[in-house]
Protein backbone atom coordinates (compact mmCIF):
# COMPACT_ATOMS: atom_id res chain seq x y z
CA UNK A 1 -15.53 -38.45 0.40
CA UNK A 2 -17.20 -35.12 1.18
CA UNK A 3 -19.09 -33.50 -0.98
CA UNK A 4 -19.60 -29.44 -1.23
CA UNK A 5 -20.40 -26.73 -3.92
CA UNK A 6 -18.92 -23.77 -4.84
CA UNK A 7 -20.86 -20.22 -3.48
CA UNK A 8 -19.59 -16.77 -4.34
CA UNK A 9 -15.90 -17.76 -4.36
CA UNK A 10 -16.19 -20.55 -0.96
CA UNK A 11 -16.63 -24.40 -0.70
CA UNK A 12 -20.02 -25.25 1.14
CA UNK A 13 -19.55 -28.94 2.37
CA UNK A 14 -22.94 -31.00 2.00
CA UNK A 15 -22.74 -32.72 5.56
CA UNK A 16 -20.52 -31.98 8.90
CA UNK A 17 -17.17 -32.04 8.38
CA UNK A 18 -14.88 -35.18 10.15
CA UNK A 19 -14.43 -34.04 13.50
CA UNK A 20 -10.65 -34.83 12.64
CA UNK A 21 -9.87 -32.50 10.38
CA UNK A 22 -8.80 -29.44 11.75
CA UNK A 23 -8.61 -25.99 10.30
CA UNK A 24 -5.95 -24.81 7.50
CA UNK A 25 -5.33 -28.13 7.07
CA UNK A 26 -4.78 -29.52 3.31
CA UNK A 27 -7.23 -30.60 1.13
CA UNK A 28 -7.48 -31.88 -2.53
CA UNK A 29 -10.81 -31.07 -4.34
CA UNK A 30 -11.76 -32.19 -7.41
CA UNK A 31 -14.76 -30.82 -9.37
CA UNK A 32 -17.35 -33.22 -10.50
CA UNK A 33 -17.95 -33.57 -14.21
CA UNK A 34 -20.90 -31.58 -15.62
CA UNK A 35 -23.56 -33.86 -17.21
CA UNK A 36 -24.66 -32.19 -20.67
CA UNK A 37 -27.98 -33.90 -21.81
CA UNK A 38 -27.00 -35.21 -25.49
CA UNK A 39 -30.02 -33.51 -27.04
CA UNK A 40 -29.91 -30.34 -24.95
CA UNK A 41 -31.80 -28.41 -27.65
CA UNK A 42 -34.64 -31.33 -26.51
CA UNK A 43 -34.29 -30.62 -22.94
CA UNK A 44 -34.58 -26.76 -23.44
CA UNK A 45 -37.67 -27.26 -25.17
CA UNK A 46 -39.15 -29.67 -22.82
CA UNK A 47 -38.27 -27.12 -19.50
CA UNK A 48 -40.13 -24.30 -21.75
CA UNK A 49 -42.46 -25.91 -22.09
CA UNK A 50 -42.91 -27.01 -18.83
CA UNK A 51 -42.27 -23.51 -17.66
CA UNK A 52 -45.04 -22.37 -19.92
CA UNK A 53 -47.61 -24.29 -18.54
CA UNK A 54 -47.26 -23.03 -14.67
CA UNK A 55 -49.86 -20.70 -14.52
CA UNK A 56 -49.02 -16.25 -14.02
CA UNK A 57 -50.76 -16.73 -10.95
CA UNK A 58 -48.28 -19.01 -9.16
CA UNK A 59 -45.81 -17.13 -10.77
CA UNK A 60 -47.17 -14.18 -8.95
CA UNK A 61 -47.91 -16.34 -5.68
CA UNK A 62 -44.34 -17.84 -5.52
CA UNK A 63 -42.45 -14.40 -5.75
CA UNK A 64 -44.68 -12.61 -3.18
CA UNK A 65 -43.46 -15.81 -1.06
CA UNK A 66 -40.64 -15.39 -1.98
CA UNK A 67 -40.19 -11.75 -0.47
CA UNK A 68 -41.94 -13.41 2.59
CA UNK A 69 -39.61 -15.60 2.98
CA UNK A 70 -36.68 -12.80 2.50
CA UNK A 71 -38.06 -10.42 5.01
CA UNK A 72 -38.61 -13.11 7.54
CA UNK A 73 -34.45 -13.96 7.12
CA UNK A 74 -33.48 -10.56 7.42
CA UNK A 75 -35.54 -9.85 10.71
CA UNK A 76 -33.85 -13.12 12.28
CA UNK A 77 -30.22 -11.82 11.12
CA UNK A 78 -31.01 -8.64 12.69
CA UNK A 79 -32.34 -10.32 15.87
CA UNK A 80 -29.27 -12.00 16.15
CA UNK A 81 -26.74 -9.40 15.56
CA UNK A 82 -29.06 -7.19 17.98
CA UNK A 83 -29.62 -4.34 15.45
CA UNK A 84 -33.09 -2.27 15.41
């Protein structure tokens, strides 16, 4: 079995592909069944509260790595597609 997730409209397998299957061919995909915590008013208040405990400070650290981390992919897509 191969598993993949759905991204903006297209399957993203998991792992490589079997180097048997070829392309257009036929495939049946069925989606997995979405686990819903039974007390999901619990688990909202437990990831709240969790949330609320991470300091502003690595909030503020992880987004300016997080920019990092964006202008660093861009520059690489550009060096690849040999644009300025």
């Amino acid at each position: 079995m191969i598993r993949a997730v759905l991204e903006h409209g297209e399957f993203r397998p998991l792992a490589p592909l079997p180097p048997e299957w070829a392309d257009g061919q036929p495939l049946v995909i069925e989606a997995e069944p979405v686990s819903i915590p039974e007390d999901s008013d619990a688990w909202i208040r437990e990831i709240d509260g969790a949330a609320a405990r991470i300091p502003e400070a690595e909030h503020a650290r992880f987004l300016v790595a997080l920019d990092e981390q964006r202008r660093v992919s861009k520059e690489h897509v550009r060096r690849q597609m040999g644009l300025p």
